[in-house]
C-alpha atoms as a PDB file:
ATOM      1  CA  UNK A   1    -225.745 191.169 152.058  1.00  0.00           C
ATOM      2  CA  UNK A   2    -225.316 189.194 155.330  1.00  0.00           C
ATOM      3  CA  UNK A   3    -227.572 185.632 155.306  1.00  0.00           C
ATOM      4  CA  UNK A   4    -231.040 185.364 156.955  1.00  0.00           C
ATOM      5  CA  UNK A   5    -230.329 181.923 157.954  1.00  0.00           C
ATOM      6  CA  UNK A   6    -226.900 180.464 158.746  1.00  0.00           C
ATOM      7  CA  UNK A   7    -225.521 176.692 159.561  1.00  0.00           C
ATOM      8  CA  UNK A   8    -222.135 176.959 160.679  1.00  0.00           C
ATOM      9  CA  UNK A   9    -219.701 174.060 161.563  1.00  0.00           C
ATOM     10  CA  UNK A  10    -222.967 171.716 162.063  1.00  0.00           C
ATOM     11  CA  UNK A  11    -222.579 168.010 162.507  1.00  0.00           C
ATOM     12  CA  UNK A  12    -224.733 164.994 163.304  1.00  0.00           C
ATOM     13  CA  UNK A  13    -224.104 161.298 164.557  1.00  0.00           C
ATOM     14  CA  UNK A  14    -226.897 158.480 164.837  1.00  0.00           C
ATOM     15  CA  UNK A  15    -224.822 156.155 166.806  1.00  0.00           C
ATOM     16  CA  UNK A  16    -221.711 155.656 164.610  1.00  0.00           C
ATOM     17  CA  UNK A  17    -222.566 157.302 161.458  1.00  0.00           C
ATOM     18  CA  UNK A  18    -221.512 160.553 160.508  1.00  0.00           C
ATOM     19  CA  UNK A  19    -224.813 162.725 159.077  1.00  0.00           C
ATOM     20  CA  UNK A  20    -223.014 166.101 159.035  1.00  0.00           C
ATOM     21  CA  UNK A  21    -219.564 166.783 159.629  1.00  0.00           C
ATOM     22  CA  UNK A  22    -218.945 170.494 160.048  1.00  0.00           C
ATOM     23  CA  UNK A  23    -221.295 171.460 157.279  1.00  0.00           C
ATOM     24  CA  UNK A  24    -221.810 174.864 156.788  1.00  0.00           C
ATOM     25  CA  UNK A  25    -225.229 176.634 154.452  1.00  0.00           C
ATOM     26  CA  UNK A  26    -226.376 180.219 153.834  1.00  0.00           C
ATOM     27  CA  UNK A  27    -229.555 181.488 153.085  1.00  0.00           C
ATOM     28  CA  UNK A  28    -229.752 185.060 151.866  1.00  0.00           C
ATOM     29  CA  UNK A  29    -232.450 187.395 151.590  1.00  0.00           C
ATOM     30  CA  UNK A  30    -234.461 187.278 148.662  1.00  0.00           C
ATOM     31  CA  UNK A  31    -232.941 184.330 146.654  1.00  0.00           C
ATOM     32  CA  UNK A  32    -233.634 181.308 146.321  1.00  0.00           C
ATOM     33  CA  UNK A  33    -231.640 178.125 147.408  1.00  0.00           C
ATOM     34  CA  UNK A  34    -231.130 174.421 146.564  1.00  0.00           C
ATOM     35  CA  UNK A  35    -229.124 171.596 148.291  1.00  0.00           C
ATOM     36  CA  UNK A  36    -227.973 169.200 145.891  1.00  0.00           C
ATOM     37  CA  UNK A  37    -226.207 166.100 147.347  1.00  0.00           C
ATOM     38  CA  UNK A  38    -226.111 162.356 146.398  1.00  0.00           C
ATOM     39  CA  UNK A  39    -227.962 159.754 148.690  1.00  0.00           C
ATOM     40  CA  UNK A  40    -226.182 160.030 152.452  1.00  0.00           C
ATOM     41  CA  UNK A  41    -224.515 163.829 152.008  1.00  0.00           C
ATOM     42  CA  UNK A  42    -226.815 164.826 154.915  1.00  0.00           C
ATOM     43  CA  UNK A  43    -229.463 166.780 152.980  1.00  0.00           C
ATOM     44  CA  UNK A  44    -231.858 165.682 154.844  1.00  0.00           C
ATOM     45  CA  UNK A  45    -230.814 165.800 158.064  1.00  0.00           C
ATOM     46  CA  UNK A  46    -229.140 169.759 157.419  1.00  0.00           C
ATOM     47  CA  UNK A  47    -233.188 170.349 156.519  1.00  0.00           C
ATOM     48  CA  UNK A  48    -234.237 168.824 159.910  1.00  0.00           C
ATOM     49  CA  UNK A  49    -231.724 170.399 162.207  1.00  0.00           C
ATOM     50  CA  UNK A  50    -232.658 173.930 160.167  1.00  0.00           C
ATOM     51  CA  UNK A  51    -236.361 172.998 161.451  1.00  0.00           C
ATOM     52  CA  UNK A  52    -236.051 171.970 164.689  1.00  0.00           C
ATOM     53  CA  UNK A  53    -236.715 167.992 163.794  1.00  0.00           C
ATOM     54  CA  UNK A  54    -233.664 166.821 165.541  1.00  0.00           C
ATOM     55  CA  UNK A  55    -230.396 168.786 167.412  1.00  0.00           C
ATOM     56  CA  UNK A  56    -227.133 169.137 165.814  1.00  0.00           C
ATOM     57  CA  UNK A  57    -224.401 167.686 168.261  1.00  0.00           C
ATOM     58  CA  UNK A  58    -222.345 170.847 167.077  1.00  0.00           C
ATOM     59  CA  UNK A  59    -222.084 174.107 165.621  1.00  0.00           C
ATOM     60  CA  UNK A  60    -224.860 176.838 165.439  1.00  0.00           C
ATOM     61  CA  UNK A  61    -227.411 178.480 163.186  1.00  0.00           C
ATOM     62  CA  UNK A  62    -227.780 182.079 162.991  1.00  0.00           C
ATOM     63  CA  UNK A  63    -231.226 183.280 162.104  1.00  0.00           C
ATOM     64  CA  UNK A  64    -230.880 186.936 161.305  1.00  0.00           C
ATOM     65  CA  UNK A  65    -227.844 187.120 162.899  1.00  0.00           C
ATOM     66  CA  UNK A  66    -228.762 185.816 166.209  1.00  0.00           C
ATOM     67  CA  UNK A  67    -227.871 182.226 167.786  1.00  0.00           C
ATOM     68  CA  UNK A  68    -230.756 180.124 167.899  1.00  0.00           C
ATOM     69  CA  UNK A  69    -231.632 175.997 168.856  1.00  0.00           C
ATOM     70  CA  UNK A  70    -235.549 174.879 168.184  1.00  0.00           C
ATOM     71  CA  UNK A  71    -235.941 172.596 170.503  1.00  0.00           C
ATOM     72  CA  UNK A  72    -238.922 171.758 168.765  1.00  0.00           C
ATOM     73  CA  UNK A  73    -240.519 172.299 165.125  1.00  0.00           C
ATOM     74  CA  UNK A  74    -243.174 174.363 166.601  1.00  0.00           C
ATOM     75  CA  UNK A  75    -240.047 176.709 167.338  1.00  0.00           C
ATOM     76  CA  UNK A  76    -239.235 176.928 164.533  1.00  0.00           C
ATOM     77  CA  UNK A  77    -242.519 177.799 162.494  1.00  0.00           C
ATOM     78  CA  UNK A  78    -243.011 181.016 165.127  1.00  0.00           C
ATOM     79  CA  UNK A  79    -239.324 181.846 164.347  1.00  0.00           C
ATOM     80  CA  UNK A  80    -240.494 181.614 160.286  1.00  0.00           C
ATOM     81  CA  UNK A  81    -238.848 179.001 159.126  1.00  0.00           C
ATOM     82  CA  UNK A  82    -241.375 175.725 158.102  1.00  0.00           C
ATOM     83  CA  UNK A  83    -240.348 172.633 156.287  1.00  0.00           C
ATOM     84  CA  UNK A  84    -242.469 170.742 154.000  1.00  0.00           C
ATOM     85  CA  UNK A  85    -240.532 166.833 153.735  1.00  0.00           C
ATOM     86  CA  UNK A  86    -240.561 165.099 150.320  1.00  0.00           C
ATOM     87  CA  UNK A  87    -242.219 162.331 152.783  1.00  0.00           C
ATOM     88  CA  UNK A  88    -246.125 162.386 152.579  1.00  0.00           C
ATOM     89  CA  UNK A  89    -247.041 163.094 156.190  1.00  0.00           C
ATOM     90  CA  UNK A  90    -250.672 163.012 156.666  1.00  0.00           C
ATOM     91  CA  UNK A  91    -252.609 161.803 159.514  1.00  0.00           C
ATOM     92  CA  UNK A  92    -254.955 159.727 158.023  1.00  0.00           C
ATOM     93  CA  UNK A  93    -257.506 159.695 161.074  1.00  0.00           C
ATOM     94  CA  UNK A  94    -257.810 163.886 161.352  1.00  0.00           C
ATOM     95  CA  UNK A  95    -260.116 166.111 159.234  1.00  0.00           C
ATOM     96  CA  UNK A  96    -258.326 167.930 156.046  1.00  0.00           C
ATOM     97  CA  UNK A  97    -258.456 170.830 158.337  1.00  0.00           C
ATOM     98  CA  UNK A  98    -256.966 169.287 160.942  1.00  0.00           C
ATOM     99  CA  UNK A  99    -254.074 168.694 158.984  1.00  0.00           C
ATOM    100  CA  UNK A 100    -253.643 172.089 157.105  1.00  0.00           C
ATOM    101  CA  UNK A 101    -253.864 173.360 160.610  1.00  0.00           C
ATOM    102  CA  UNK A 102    -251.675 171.012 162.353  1.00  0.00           C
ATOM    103  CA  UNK A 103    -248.332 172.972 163.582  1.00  0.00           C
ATOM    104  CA  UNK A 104    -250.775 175.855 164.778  1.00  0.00           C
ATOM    105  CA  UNK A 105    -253.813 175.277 165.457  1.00  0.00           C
ATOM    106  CA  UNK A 106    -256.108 178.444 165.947  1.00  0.00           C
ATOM    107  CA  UNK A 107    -257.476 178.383 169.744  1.00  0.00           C
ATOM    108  CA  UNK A 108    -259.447 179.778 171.583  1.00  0.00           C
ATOM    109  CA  UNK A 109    -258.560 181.288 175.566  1.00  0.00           C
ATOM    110  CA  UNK A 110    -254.700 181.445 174.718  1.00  0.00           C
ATOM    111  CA  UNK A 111    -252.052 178.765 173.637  1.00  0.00           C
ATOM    112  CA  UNK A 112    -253.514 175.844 175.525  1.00  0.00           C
ATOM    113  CA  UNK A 113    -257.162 176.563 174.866  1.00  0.00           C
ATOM    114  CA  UNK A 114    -259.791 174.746 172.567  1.00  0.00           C
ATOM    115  CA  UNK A 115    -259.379 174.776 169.311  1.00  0.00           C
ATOM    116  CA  UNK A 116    -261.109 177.410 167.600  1.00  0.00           C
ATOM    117  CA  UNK A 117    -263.298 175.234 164.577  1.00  0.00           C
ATOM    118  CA  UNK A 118    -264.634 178.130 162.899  1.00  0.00           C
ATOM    119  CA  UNK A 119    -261.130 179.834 162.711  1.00  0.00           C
ATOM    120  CA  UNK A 120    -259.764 176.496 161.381  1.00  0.00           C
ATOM    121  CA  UNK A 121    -262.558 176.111 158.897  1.00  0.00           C
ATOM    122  CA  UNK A 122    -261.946 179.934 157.337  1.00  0.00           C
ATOM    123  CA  UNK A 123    -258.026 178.772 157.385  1.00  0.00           C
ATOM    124  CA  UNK A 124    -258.239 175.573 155.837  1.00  0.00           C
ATOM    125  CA  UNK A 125    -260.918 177.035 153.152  1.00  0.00           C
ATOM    126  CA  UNK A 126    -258.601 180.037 151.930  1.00  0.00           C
ATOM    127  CA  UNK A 127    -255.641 177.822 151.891  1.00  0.00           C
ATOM    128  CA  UNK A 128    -257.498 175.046 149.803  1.00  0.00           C
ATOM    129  CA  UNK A 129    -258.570 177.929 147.308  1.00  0.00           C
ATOM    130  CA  UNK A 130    -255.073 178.890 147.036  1.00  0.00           C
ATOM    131  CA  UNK A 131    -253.467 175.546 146.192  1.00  0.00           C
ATOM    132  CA  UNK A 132    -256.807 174.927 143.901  1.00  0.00           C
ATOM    133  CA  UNK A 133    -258.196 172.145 145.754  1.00  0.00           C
ATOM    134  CA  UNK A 134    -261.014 173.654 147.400  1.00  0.00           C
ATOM    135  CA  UNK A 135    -263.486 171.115 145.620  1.00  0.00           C
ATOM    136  CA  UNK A 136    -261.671 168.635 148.871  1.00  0.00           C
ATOM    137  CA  UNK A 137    -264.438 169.233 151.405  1.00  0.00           C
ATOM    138  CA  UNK A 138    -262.658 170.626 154.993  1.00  0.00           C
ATOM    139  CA  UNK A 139    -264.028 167.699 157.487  1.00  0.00           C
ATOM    140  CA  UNK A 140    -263.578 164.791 155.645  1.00  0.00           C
ATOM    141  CA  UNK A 141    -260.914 162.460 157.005  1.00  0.00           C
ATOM    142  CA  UNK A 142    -257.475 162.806 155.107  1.00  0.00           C
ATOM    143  CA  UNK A 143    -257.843 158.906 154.399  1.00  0.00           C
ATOM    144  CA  UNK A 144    -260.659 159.509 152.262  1.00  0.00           C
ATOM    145  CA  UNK A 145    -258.907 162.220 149.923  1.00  0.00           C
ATOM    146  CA  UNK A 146    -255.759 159.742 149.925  1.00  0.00           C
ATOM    147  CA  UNK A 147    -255.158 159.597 145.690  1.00  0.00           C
ATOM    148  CA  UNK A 148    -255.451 163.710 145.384  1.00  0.00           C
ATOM    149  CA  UNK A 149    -253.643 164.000 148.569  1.00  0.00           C
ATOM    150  CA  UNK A 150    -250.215 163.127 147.251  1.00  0.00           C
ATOM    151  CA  UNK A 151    -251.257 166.035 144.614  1.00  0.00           C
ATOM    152  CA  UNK A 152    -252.064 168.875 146.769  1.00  0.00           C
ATOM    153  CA  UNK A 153    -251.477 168.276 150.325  1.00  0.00           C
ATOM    154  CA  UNK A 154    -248.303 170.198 150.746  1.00  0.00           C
ATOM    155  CA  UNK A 155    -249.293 172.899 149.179  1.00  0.00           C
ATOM    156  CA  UNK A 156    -252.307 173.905 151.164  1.00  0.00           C
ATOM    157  CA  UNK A 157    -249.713 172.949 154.107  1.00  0.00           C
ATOM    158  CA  UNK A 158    -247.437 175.341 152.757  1.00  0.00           C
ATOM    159  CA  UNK A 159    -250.023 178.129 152.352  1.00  0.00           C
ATOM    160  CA  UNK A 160    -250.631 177.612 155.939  1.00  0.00           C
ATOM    161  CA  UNK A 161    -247.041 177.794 157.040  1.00  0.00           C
ATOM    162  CA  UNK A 162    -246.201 180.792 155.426  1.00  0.00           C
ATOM    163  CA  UNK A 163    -249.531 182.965 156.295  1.00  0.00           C
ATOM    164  CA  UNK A 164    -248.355 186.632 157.163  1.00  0.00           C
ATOM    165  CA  UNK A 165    -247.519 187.116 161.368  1.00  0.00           C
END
């Protein structure tokens, strides 16, 4: 069974340090997958480069058997792969919905239109109900539901991410 995703010969600098150094990971179809490291294997930065967070200064990643680079995370996501970081990363100053709906916003007149608030509200509602939070209330500002955030927020994220296309 060939991989869905593939890193192959990837490596990283910052500056002088050595992230990655020809690391190579498969994904296959159907299975699931951990990457177990100790603190500095590169991990992390493997994830990032997978999600189109930073650019590997070498080697290439197949996604179903094609080359691919994400110059961006948003790349990424409408290629299907989405990355939830062991980091809490709320913005404290947008709506719950806001941030549910953050890498994709639906809008209205194309890509670079308004953002459609009654689309958002339906997407952030089902994706609440799914992670069992939907006692949070959409519009209220993220710093407000900061204690059950750390509880729930990536998984109403998540459902978001991985809606069907």
């Amino acid at each position: 069974m060939s991989p869905i995703l593939e890193l192959i010969d990837v490596s990283k600098r910052y500056g002088g340090v050595r992230a990655l150094e020809r690391a190579r990971f498969a994904c296959a179809p159907g299975r699931i997958h951990a990457l177990l490291g100790e603190n500095g294997a590169g991990k992390s930065t493997l994830i990032k480069i997978m999600s189109g967070v930073v650019q590997p200064d070498e080697g290439r990643l197949l996604l179903h058997g094609q080359e691919r680079r994400f110059a961006h995370p948003q790349e990424a996501v409408s290629a299907g792969i989405a990355c939830i970081f062991q980091e809490l990363s709320l913005m404290p100053d947008l709506s719950v919905a806001d941030n549910i709906c953050i890498t994709d916003p639906p809008r209205r007149f194309g890509r670079f239109g308004l953002i459609d608030r009654s689309a958002q509200r339906r997407i952030a509602e089902a994706a609440l109900a799914r992670a069992g939070a939907d006692d949070i209330h959409r519009w209220r500002r993220s710093r407000a539901c900061r204690c059950r955030a750390g509880r729930w927020w990536r998984s109403p994220r998540r459902c978001r991410a991985t809606r069907a296309s």
